[in-house]
Protein backbone atom coordinates (compact mmCIF):
# COMPACT_ATOMS: atom_id res chain seq x y z
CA UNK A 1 -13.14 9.69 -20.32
CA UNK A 2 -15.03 6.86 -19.74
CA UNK A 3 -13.90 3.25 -18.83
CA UNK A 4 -12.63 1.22 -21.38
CA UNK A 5 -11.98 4.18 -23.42
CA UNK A 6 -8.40 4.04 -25.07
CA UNK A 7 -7.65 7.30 -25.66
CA UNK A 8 -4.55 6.29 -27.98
CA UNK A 9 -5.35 3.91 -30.41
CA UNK A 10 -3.07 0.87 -30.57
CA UNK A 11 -2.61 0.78 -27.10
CA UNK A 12 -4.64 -1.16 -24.34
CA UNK A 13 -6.87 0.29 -21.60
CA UNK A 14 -4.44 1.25 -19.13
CA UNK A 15 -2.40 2.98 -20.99
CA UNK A 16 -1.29 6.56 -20.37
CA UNK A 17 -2.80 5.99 -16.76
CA UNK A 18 -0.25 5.96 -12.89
CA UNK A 19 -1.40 2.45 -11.85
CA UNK A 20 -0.32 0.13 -9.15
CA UNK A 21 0.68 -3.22 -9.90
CA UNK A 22 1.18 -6.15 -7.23
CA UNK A 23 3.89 -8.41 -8.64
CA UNK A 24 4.20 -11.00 -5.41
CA UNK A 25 6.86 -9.42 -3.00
CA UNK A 26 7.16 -5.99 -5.53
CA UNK A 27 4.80 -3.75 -5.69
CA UNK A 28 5.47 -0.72 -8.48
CA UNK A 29 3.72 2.26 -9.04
CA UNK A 30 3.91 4.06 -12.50
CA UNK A 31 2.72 5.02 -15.70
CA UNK A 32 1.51 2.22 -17.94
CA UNK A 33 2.72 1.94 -21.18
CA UNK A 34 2.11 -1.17 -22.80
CA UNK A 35 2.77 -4.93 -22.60
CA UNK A 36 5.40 -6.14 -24.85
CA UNK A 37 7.21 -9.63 -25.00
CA UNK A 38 5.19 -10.91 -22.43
CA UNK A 39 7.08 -7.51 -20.40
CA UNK A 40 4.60 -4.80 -18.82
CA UNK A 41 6.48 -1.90 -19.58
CA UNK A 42 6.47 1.67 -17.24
CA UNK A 43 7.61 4.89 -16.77
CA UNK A 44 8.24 6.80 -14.49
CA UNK A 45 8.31 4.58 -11.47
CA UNK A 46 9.16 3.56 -8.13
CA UNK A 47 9.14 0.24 -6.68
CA UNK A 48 8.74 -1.21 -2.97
CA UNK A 49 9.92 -4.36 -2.33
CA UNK A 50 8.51 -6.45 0.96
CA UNK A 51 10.67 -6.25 4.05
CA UNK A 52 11.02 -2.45 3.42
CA UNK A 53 11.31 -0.11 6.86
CA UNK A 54 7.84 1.01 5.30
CA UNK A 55 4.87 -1.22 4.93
CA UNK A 56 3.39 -1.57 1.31
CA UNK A 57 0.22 0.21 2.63
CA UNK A 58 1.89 2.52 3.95
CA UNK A 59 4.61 3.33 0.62
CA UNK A 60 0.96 3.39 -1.60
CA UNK A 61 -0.61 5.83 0.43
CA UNK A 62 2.37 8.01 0.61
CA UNK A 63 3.00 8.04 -2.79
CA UNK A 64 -0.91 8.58 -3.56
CA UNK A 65 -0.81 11.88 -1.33
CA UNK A 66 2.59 13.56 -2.66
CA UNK A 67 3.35 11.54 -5.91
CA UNK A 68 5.52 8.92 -7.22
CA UNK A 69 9.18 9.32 -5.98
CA UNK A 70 10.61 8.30 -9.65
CA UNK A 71 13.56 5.66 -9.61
CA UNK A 72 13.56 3.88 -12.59
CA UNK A 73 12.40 6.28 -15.98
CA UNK A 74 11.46 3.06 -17.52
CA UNK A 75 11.09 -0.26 -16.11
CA UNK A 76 9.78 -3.73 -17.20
CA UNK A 77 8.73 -6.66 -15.39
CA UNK A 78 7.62 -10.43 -16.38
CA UNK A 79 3.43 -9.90 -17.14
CA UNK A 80 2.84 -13.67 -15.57
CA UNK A 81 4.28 -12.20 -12.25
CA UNK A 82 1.48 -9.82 -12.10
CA UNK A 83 -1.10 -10.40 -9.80
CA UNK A 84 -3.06 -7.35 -9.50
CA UNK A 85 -3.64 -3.95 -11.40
CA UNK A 86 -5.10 -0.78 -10.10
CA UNK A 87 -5.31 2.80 -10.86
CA UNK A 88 -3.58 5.04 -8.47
CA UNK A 89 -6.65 6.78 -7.24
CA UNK A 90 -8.33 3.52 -6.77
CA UNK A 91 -5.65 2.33 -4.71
């Protein structure tokens, strides 16, 4: 697949794909589903919080070598509170 390919029409680029996305002091690594009502919706995620025991560089490259830990099957957060998107492999 190449980039910028949407593989599911109707949905944007990142769809389908385990991202990481820096919302200020949260950080939450997931699948991408879409962005609705100004939400970024997810599944399958967990989310790290800073002032964890475990450093956000740390918690990503954890969760990059043995997967995401799932706590929330779907979550939503405010899309003006993110700051920064990556794929999980990029990360």
């Amino acid at each position: 697949m190449s980039e910028g390919h949407v593989f599911h029409p109707g949905h944007d680029e990142w769809h389908g794909q385990t991202v990481v996305v820096h919302a200020g002091a949260r950080t939450v690594i997931g699948r991408w589903d879409s962005i609705l009502d100004d939400q970024v919706r997810m599944m399958d995620v967990a989310v790290h919080e800073e002032g964890n025991d475990e450093d956000r560089p740390t918690w990503v490259a954890r969760i990059k070598k043995f997967g995401v830990p799932v706590e929330h099957r779907s979550f939503a957060l405010p899309h003006a509170d993110v700051k920064e998107i990556v794929r999980l492999r990029d990360a």
